[in-house]
Protein backbone atom coordinates (compact mmCIF):
# COMPACT_ATOMS: atom_id res chain seq x y z
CA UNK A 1 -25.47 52.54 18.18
CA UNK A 2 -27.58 52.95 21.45
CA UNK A 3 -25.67 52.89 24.19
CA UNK A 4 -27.14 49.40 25.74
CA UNK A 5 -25.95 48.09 22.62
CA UNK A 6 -22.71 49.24 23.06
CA UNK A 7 -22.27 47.93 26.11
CA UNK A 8 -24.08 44.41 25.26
CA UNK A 9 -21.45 44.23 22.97
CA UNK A 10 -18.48 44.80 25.03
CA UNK A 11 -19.91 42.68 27.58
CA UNK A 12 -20.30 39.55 24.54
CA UNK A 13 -16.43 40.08 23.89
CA UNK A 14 -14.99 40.60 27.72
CA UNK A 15 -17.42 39.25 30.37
CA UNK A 16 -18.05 42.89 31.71
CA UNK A 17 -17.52 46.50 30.78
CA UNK A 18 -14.83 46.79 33.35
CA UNK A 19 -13.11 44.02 31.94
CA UNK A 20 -13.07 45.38 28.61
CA UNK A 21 -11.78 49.14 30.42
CA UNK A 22 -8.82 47.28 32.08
CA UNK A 23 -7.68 45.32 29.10
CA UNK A 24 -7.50 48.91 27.32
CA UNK A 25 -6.37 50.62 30.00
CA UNK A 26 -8.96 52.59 30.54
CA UNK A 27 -9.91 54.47 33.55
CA UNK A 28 -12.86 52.62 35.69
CA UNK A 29 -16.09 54.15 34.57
CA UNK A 30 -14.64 56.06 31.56
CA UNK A 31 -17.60 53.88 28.75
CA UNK A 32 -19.97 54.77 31.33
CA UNK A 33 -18.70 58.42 31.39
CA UNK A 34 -18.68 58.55 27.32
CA UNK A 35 -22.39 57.01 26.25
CA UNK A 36 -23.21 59.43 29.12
CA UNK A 37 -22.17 62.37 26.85
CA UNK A 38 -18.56 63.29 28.45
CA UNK A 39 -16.46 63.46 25.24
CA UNK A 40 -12.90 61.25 25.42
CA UNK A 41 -11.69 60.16 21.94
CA UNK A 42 -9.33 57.83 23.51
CA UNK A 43 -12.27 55.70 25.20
CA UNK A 44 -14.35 56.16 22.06
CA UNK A 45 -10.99 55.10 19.64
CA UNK A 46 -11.32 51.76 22.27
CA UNK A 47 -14.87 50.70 21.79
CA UNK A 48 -14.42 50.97 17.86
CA UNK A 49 -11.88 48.67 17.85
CA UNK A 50 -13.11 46.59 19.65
CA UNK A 51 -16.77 46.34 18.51
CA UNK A 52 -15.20 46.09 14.76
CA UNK A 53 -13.38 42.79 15.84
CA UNK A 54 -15.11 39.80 15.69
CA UNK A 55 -15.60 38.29 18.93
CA UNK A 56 -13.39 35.09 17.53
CA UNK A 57 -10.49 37.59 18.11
CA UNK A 58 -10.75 37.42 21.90
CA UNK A 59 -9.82 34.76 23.43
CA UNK A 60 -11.93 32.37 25.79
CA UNK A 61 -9.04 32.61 28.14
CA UNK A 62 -9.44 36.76 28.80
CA UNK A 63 -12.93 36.47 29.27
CA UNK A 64 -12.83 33.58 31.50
CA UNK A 65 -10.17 35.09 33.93
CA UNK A 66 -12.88 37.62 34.96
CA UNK A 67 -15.84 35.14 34.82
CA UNK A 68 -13.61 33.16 37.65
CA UNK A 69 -12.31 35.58 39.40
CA UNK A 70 -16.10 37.40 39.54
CA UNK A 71 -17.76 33.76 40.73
CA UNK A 72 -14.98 33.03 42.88
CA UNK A 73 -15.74 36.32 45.38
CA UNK A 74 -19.66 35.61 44.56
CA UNK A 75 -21.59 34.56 47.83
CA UNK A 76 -23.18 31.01 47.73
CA UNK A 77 -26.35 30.99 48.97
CA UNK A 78 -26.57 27.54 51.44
CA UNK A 79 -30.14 25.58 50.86
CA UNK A 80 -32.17 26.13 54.36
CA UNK A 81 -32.14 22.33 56.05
């Protein structure tokens, strides 16, 4: 798989890639790291279980919790008057 793919996927199932790192308890950059070319079976043992898991697996609820907490620090932009 190309790595874009790889992470289009992980974002589909968790909302981000760091999402997806912290529910596997991965270290913070470590799918970066790997499609990058630094070996780590443990990181690359993660993504194939969760790419081979249909995204019905994960619940709405995981995914949401970052998608809230994410909008929730966001800036809102305030229409000029």
């Amino acid at each position: 798989m190309h790595p874009e793919d790889v992470k289009a996927e992980l974002r589909k199932r968790f909302a981000t890639v760091s999402a997806f790192e912290a529910r596997y308890e991965l270290p913070a950059k470590s799918v970066h790291d790997l499609l990058r070319g630094r070996a780590s079976a443990r990181v690359e043992k993660a993504i194939k279980a969760a790419i081979e898991r249909p995204v019905s697996d994960f619940s709405k609820s995981e995914c949401s919790d970052v998608s809230e907490t994410r909008s929730s620090t966001h800036r809102k932009i305030e229409k000029a008057r």
